[in-house]
N, C-alpha and C. Protein backbone atom coordinates (compact mmCIF):
# COMPACT_ATOMS: atom_id res chain seq x y z
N UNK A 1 -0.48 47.31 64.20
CA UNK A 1 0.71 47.83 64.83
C UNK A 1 1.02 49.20 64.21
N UNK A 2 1.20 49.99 65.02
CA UNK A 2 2.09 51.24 64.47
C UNK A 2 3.04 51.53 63.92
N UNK A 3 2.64 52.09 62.76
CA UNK A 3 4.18 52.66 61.78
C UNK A 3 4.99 54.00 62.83
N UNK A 4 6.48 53.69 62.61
CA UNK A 4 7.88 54.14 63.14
C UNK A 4 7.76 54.90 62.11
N UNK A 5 7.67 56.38 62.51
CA UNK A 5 8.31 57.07 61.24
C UNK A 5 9.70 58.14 62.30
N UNK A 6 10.45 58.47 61.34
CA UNK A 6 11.72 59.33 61.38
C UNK A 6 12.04 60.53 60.70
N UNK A 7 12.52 61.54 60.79
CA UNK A 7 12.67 62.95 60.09
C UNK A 7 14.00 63.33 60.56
N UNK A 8 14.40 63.49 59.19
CA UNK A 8 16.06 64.02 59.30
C UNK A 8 16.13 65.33 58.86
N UNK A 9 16.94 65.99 58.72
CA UNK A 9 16.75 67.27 58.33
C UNK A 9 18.11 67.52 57.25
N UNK A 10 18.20 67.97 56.02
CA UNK A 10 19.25 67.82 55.04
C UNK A 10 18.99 69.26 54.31
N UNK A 11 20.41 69.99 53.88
CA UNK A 11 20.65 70.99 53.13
C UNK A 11 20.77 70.65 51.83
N UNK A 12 20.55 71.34 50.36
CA UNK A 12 21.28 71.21 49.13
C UNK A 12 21.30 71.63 48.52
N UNK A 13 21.93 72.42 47.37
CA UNK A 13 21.57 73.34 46.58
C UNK A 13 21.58 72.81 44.89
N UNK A 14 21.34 73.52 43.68
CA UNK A 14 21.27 73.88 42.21
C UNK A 14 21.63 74.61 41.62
N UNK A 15 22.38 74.24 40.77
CA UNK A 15 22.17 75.68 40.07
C UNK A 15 21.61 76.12 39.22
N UNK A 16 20.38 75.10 39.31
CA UNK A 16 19.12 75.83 38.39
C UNK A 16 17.89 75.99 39.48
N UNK A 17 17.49 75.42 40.27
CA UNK A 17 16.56 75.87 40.35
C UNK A 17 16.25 75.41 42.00
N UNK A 18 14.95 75.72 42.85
CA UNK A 18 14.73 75.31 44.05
C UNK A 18 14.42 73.57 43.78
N UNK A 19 13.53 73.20 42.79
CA UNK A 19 13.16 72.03 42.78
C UNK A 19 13.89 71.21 42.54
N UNK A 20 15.22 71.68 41.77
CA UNK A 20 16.57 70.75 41.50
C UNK A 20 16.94 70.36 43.12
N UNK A 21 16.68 71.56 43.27
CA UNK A 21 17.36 71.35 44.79
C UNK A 21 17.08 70.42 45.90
N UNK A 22 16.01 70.66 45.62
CA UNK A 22 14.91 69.49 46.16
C UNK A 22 15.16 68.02 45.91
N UNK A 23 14.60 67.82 44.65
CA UNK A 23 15.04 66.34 44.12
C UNK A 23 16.36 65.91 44.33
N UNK A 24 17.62 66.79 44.40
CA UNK A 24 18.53 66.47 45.36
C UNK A 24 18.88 66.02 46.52
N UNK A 25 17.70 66.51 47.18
CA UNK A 25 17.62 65.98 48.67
C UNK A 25 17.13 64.76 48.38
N UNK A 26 15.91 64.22 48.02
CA UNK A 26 15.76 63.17 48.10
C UNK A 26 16.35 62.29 47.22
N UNK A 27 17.03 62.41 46.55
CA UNK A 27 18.36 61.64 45.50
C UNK A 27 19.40 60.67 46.28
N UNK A 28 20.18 62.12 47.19
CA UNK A 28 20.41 61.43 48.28
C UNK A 28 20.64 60.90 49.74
N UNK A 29 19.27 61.07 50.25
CA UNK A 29 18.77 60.84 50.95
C UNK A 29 18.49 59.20 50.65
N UNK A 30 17.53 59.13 49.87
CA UNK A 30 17.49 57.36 49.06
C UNK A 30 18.91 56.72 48.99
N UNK A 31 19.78 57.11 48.62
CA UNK A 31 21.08 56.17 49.07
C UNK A 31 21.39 55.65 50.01
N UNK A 32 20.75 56.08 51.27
CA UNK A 32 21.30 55.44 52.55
C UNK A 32 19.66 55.05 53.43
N UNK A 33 18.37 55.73 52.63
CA UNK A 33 17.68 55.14 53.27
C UNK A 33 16.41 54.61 52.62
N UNK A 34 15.55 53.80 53.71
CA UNK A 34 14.51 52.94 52.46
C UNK A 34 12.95 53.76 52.87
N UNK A 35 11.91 53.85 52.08
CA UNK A 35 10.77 54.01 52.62
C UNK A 35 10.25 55.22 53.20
N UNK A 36 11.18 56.70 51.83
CA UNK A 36 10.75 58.00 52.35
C UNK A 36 9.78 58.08 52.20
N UNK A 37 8.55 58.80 52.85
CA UNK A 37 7.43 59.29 52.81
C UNK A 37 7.53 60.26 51.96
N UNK A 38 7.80 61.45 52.60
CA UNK A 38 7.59 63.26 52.38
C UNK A 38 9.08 63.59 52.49
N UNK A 39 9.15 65.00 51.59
CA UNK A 39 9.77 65.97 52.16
C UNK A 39 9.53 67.02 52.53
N UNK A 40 9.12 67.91 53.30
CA UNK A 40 9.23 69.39 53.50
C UNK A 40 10.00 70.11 53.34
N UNK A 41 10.11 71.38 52.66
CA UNK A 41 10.97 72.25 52.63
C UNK A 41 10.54 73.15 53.46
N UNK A 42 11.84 72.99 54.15
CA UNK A 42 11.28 74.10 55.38
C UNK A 42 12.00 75.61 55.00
N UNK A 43 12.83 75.86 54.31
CA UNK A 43 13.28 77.12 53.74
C UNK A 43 14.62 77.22 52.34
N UNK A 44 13.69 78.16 51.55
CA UNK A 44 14.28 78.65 50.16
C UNK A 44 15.53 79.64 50.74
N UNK A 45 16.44 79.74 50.17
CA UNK A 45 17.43 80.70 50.01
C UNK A 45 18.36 80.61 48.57
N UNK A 46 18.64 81.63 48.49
CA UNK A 46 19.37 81.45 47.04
C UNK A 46 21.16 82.23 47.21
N UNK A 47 22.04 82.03 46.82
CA UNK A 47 23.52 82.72 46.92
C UNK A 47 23.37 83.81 46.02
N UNK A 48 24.04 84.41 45.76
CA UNK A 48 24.25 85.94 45.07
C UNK A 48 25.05 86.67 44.68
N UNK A 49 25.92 86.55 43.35
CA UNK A 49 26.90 87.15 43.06
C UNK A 49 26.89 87.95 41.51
N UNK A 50 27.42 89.56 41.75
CA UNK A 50 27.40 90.41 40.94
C UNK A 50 25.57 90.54 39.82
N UNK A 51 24.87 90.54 41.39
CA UNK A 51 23.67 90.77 40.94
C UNK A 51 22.50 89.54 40.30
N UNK A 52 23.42 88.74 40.45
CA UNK A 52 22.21 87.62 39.74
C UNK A 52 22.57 85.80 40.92
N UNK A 53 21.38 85.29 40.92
CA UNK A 53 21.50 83.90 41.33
C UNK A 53 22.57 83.20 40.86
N UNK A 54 23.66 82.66 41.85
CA UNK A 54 24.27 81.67 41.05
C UNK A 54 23.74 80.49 42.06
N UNK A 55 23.21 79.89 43.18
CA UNK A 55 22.68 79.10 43.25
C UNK A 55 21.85 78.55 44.57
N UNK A 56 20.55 77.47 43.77
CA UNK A 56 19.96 77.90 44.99
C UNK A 56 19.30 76.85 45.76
N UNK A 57 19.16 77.01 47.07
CA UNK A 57 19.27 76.06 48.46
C UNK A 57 18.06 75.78 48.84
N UNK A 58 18.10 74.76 49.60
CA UNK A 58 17.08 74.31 50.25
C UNK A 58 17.22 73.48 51.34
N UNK A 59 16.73 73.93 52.63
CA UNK A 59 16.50 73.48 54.14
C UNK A 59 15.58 72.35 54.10
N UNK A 60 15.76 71.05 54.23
CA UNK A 60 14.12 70.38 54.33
C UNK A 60 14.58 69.25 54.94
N UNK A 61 13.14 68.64 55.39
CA UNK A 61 13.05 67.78 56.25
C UNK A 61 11.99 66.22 55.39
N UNK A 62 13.12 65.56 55.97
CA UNK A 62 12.82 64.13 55.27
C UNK A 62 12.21 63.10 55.93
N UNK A 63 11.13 62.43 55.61
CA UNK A 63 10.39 61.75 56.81
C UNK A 63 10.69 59.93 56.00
N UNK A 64 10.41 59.39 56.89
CA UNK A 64 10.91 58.05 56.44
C UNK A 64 10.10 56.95 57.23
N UNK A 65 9.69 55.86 57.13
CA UNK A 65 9.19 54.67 57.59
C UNK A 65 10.51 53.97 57.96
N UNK A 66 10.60 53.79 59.33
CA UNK A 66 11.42 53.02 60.31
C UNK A 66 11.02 51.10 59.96
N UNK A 67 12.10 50.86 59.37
CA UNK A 67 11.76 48.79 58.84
C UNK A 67 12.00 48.20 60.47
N UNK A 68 10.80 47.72 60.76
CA UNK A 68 10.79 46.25 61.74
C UNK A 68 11.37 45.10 61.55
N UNK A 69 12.26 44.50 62.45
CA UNK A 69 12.64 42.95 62.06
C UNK A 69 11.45 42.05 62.99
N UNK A 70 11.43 41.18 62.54
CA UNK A 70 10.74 40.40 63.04
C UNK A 70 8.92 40.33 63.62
């Protein structure tokens, strides 16, 4: 039988780093769901004030295994 998969798409930022940012997403993302696969980051951006990073973002997409009953 074929695996159900699903992709959500979630923002988040750090203020250290892209990969904080990241592991954020899937932090919580896992709270509400079971059986993520992947994430993609589909785009870096960072905020910007008086010349330096204060913090930084990430666009990505979360794929997940859809649970069967029965």
């Amino acid at each position: 039988m074929a695996k159900i998969v699903k992709v959500i798409e979630i923002m988040s930022e750090s203020p250290s780093s892209w990969e904080e940012a990241t592991q954020n997403v899937v932090s919580e993302a896992s709270k509400t769901l079971r059986n993520i696969r992947s994430v993609y980051v589909k785009e870096f951006t960072a905020a910007v004030e008086n010349d330096k990073i204060t913090s930084y973002r990430v666009n990505a997409k979360v794929t997940f295994e859809m649970e069967r009953s029965g």
